[in-house]
Each structure stands twice: as C-alpha cells, then as structure tokens.
Protein backbone atom coordinates (compact mmCIF):
# COMPACT_ATOMS: atom_id res chain seq x y z
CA UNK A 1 -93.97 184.76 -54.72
CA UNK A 2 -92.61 181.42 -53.94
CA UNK A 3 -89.06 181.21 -56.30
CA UNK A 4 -88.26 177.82 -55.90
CA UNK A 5 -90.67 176.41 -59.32
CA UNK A 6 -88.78 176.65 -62.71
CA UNK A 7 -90.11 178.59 -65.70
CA UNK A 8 -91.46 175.52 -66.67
CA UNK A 9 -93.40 174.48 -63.74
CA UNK A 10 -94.91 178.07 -63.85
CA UNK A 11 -95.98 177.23 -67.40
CA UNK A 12 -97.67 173.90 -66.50
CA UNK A 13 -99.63 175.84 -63.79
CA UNK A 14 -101.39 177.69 -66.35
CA UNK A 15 -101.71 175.36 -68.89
CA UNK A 16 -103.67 173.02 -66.25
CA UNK A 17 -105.48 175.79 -65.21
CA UNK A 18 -106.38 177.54 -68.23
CA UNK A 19 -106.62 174.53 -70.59
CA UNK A 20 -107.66 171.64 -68.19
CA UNK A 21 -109.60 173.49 -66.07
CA UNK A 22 -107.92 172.05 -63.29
CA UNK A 23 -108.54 173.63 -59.23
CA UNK A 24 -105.55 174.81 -57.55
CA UNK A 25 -105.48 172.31 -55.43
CA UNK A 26 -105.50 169.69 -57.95
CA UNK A 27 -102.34 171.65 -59.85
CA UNK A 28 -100.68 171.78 -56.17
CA UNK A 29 -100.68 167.91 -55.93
CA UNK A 30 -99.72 167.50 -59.69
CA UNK A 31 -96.81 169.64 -59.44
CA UNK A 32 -96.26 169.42 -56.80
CA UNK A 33 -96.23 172.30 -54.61
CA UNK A 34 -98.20 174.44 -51.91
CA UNK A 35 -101.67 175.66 -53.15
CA UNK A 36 -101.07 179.53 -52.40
CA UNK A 37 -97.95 179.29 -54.76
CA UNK A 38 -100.81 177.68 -57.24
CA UNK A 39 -102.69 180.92 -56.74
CA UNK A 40 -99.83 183.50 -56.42
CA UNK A 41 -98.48 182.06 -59.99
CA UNK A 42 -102.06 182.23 -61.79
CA UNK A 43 -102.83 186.16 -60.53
CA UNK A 44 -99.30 186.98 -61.61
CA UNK A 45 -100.16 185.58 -64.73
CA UNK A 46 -103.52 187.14 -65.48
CA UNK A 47 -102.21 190.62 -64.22
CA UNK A 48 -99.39 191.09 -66.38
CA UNK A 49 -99.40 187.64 -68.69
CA UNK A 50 -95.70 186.22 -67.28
CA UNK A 51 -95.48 184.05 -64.83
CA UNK A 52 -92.38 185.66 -63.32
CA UNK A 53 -91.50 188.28 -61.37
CA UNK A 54 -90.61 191.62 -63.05
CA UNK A 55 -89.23 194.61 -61.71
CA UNK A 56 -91.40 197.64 -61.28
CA UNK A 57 -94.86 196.06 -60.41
CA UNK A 58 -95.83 197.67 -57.45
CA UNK A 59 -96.37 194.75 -54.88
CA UNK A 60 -95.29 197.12 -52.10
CA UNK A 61 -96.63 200.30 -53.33
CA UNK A 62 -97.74 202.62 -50.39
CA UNK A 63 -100.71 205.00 -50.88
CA UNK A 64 -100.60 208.47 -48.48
CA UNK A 65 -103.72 209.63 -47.03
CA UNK A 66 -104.79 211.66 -49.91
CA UNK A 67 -104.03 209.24 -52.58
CA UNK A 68 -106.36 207.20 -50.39
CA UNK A 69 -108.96 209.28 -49.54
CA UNK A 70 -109.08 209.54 -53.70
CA UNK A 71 -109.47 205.92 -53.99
CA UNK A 72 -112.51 205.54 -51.56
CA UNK A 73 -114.10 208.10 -53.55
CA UNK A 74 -113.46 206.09 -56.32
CA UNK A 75 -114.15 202.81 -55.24
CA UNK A 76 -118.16 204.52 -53.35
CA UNK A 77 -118.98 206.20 -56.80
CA UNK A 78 -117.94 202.69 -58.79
CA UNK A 79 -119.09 199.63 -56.33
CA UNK A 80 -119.49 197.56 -59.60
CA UNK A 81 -116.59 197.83 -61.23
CA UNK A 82 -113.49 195.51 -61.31
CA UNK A 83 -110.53 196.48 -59.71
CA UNK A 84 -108.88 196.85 -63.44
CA UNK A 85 -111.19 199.70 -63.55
CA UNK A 86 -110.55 201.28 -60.65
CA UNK A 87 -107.07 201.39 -61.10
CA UNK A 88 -107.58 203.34 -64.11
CA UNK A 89 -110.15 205.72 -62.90
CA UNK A 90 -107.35 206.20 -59.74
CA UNK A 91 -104.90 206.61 -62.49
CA UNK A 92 -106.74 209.49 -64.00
CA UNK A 93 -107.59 211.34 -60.89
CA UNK A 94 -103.87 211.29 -59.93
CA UNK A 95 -101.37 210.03 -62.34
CA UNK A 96 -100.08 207.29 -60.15
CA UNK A 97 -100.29 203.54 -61.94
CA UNK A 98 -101.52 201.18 -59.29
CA UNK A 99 -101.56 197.41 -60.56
CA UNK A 100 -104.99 195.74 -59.84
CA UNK A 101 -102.89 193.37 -57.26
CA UNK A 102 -102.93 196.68 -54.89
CA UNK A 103 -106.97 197.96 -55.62
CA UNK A 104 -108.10 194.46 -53.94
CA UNK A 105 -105.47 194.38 -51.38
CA UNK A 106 -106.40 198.50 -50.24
CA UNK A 107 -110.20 197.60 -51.08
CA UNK A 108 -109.93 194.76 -48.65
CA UNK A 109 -108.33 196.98 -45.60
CA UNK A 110 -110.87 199.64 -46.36
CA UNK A 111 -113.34 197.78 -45.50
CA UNK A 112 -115.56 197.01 -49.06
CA UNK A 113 -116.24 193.24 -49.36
CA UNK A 114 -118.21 191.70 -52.21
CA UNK A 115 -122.24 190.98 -51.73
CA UNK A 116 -124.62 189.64 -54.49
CA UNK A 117 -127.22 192.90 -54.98
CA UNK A 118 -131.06 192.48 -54.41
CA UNK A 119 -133.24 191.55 -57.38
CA UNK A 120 -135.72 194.52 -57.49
CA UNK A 121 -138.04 194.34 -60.46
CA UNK A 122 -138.90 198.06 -62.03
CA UNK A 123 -142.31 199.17 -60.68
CA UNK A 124 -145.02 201.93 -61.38
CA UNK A 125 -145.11 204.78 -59.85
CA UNK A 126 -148.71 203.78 -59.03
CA UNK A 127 -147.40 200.34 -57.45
CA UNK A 128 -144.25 202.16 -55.64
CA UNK A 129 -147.12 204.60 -53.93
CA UNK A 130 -148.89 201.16 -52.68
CA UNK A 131 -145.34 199.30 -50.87
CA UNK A 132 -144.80 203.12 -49.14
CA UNK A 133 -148.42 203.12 -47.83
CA UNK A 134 -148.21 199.66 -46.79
CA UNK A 135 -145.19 199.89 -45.05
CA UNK A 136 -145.71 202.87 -43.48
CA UNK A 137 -149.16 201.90 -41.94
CA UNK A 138 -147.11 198.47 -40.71
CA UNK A 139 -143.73 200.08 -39.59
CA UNK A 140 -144.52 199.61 -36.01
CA UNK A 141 -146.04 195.77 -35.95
CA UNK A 142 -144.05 193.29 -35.26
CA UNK A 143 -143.59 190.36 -37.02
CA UNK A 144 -143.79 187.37 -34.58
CA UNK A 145 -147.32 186.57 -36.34
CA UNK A 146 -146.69 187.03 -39.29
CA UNK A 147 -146.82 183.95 -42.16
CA UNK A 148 -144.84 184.59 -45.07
CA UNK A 149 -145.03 181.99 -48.38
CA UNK A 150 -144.39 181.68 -51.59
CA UNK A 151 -143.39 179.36 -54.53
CA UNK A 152 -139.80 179.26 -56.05
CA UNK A 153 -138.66 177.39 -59.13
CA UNK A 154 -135.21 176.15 -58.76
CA UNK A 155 -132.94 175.14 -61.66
CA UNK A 156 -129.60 173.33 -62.72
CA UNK A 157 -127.69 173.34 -65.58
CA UNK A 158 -124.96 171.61 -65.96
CA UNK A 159 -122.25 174.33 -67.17
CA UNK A 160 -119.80 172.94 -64.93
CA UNK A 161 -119.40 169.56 -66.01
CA UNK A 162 -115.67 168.35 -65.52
CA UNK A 163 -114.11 166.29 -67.88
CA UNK A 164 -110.73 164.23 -66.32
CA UNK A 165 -108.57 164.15 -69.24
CA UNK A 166 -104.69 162.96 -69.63
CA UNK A 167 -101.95 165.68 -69.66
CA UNK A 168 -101.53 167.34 -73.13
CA UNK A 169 -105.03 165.92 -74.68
CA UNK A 170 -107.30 168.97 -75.78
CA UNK A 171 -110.17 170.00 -74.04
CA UNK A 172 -113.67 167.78 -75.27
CA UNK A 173 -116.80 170.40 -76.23
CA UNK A 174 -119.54 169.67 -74.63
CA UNK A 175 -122.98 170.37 -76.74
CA UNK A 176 -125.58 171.34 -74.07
CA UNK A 177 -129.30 171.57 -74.55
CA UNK A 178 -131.82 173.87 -73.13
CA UNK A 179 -133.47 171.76 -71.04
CA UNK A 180 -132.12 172.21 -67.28
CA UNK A 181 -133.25 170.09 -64.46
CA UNK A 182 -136.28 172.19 -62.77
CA UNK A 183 -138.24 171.51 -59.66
CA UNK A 184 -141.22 174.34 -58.48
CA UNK A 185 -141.93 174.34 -54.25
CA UNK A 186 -144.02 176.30 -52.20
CA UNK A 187 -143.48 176.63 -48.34
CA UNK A 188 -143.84 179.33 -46.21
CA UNK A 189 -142.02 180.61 -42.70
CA UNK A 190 -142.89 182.22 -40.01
CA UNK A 191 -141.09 184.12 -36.77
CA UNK A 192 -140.68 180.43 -34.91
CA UNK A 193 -141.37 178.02 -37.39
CA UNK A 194 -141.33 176.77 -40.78
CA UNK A 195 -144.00 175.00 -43.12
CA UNK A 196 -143.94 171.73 -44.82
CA UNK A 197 -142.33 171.87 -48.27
CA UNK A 198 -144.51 171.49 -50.92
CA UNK A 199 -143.23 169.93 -54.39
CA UNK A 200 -145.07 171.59 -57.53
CA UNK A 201 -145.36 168.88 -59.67
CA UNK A 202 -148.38 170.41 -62.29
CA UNK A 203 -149.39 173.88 -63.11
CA UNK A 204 -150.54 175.97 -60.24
CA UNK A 205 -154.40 177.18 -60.09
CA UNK A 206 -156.80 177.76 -57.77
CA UNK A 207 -157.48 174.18 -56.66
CA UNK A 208 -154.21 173.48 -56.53
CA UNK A 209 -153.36 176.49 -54.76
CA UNK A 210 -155.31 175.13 -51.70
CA UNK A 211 -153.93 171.85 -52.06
CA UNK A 212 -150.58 173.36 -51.29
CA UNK A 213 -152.09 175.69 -48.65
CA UNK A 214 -153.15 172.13 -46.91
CA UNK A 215 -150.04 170.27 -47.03
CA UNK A 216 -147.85 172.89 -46.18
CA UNK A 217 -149.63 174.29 -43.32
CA UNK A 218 -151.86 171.57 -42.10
CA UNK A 219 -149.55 170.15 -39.69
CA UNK A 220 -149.12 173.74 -38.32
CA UNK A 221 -152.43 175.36 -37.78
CA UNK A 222 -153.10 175.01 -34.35
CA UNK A 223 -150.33 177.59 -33.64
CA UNK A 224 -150.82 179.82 -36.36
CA UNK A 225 -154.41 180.52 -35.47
CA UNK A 226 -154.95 184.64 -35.53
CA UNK A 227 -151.46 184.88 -37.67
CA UNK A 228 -151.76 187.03 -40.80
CA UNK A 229 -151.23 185.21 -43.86
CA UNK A 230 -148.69 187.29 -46.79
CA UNK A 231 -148.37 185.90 -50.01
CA UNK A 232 -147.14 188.03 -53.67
CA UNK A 233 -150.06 188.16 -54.94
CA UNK A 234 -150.50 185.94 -57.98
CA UNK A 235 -154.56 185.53 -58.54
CA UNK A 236 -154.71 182.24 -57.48
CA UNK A 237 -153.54 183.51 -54.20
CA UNK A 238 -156.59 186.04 -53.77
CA UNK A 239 -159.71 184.05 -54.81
CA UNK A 240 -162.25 183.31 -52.15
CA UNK A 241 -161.18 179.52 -52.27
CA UNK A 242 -158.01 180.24 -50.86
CA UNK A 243 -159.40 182.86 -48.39
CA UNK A 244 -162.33 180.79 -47.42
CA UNK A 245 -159.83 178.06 -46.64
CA UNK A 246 -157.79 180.09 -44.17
CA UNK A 247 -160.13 181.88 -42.67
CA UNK A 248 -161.80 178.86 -41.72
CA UNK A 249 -158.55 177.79 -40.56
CA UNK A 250 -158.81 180.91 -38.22
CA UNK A 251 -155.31 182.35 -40.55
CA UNK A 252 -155.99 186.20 -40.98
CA UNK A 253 -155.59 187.40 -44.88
CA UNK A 254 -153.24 190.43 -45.76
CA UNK A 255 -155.45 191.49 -48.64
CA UNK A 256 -153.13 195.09 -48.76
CA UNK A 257 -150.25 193.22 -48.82
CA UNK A 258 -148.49 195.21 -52.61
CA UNK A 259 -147.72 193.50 -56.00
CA UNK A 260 -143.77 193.34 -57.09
CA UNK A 261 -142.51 192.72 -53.55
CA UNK A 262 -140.27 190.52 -53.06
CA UNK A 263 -137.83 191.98 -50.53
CA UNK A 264 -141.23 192.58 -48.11
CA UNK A 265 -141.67 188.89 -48.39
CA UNK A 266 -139.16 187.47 -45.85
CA UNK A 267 -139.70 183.77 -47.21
CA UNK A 268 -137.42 185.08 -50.24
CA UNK A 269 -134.12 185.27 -48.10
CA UNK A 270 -135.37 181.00 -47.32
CA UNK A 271 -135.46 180.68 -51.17
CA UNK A 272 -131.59 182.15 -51.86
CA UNK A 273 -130.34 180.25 -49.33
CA UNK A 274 -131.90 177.26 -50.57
CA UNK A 275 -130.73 178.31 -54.22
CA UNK A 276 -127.16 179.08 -53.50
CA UNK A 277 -126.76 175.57 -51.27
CA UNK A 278 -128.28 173.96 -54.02
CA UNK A 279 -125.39 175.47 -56.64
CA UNK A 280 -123.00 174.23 -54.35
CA UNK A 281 -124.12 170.71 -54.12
CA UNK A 282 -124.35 170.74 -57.80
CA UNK A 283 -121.45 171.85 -58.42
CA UNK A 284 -119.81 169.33 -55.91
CA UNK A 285 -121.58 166.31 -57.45
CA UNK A 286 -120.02 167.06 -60.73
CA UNK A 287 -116.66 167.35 -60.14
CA UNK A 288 -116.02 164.60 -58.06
C-alpha cells in the first residue's frame, strides 16, 4: 500500500467511489494519484472498513502444503462462493484466520479463474433420454455441414446511467421504468460461414418464419446445398412450410434434432458473444 496519501485523501477515495460512483481512474486524476493506489485503498477499505494499514492483517501470510491442500478442497466443493466464504469454511477446517485479500491471491496461483456458468433449463427425464439418443447416434459426424440458427432477443436497460455531479452534492435517484430497449434477430452459422442477420420486427409465425429463412439464407444457398438444417424446435420451425421451403432449397431437415437444447445449438455461443459486446457498448455510451 502506497503511504504517501493522508488520512484524508484515503477518505475522499471512498467517498467518490462509494457515493459518486466514480471509476478508479477518474478518483486517480481527481486526487491525484496512481490508479492501483485507487484500488489498493478501496479493497483495504471493504475488507476491514479503514482505509489504513493495521497491524496483524495477514498480507504476507504463508500457507504450508497441507493448509493448502485444505483450501483446494475447499475452494472444488464451493466454486460459487465468495472468497469471504471460503475463508471461513478454511477457518473451520483448521483454525487459521485467512483475510479474503489472501483466498483470491492463493485462488489465483492455484489455478481457479472466474467463468459465467451455462444456462441449462431443467428437463424431463423423457426429454433428457431424447438429447442422449441424439447425441449418441451423432457422436461421430462431423460438423462441417452442419447449419445451426436460431432467434435471440437482446435487451438494455439502463441501470448504469452516470450522473456527473459536483463534489459534496448527493447522489440524484433515478426512477426507472420497465420498459427496456429490445430488439429480436434470427441468423444462423455454419462451420465456414455465417447467415444474414435477420431483424424481428413483428411476432414470429409460420409465414414469417420463412420470410426469415429467405433473407437470412438466400444469399447463401448455393453452398449450403446437402447441409442439414438444426433449429430448437419452436412449431413454427417444424411445419411443412418451412420444410417444404428448404428442401426445395436442397437444405436437409434435422427433424430428431431434441427440445430444451441450447448448448447442442452452436449458434448460442454467436448469441453471448453478441450479448456481452452489446453490454459493453452500452455501458460505454453511458458513461461517457
């Protein structure tokens, strides 16, 4: 921890922080002084509620090999918890108080890192039987003709609107409706390529189903003639509108293809990509 920022310079880091919602780099040029100091100053503060220095934190604690062989037991049996946690589940198992400073710092050098989990909505036991049979009767094709589509609704809200306010002046409450910015797509990838994308502007049904099947794909079917088609099967996907229109478009239907599947639908990875750069740019737009 840098030592050369008073008490009250400590103080004013959190206040801009905590009550202005200021980033640390922001703080660092009001301050002024390095960004990592902004940082060091505002975990000190939210691990122990002081923003200096006190003697018997254990910044430099050293775990032995059985004290960490504990805490990777620890941290495979709790991968969801915060490290607050798992210092007190490590402080059960062996009596040693470990600040939640050194969890994240051993976590780290253990190798754990943090990953969003998989949505997986609950299935039937009926429905799980159907994604083992199909993917054990496809476990050996390869995907290289393979079409995979979908639609995805994205939304915004805008939760992280930033007020710039003077020094001292309270924080304004913002009164935020339901209604978020929303925008429905369909599109669809394949092992070399990528569709058109699509923008959902009314209510999907089988007409307009093959509406989007045309100008996604249109500009694309003389190289996807003989691929297999996969979509998650909503009806208006299955109805022999939509098949008629691909077979005569020489595109081979995946009729087995199971309900609930998301993670066998490799257009979905496309769509959380797409969702967590759109985040970003909203999140971007409103702060500057």
């Amino acid at each position: 921890m840098n030592d050369h920022l008073s008490v009250g310079d400590r103080w004013r880091i959190v206040s801009l922080k905590f009550d202005q919602g200021l980033n640390a780099h922001t703080i660092a040029h009001h301050i002024p002084c390095h960004v990592s100091t902004v940082y060091n100053i505002i975990n000190l503060y939210q691990e122990t509620n002081d923003v200096i220095e006190r003697d018997g934190r254990d910044r430099h604690m050293l775990l032995n090999d059985n004290e960490i062989h504990t805490l990777r037991q620890v941290l495979f049996r709790y991968p969801n918890e915060t490290s607050t946690s798992i210092a007190n589940r490590f402080f059960e198992r062996t009596g040693l108080n470990v600040n939640p400073r050194t969890i994240r710092r051993y976590r780290l050098s253990l190798g754990f890192h943090p990953v969003h989990p998989r949505t997986q909505p609950r299935i039937s036991a009926t429905r799980a039987q159907q994604r083992l049979n199909f993917c054990l009767s496809h476990a050996s094709d390869r995907c290289h003709q393979v079409i995979f589509s979908d639609e995805k609704a994205f939304e915004i809200d805008v939760s992280g609107l930033v007020y710039y306010i003077p020094n001292g002046r309270r924080r304004p409450t913002h009164f935020q409706s339901q209604v978020q910015h929303r925008v429905a797509v369909f599109g669809a990838v394949w092992y070399d390529g990528r569709s058109d994308l699509v923008v959902i502007h009314d209510c999907t049904n089988t007409t307009t189903y093959v509406q989007y099947l045309e100008a996604a794909l249109d500009a694309h079917l003389n190289r996807l003639r003989q691929y297999y088609f996969i979509h998650d099967r909503p009806t208006w996907a299955h109805t022999r509108l939509a098949h008629d229109w691909l077979r005569n478009n020489r595109v081979r239907c995946t009729d087995t293809y199971p309900p609930v599947s998301p993670d066998l639908n490799a257009v979905e990875s496309v769509w959380s990509w797409m969702n967590r750069t759109t985040c970003q740019i909203s999140s971007a737009m409103q702060t500057t």
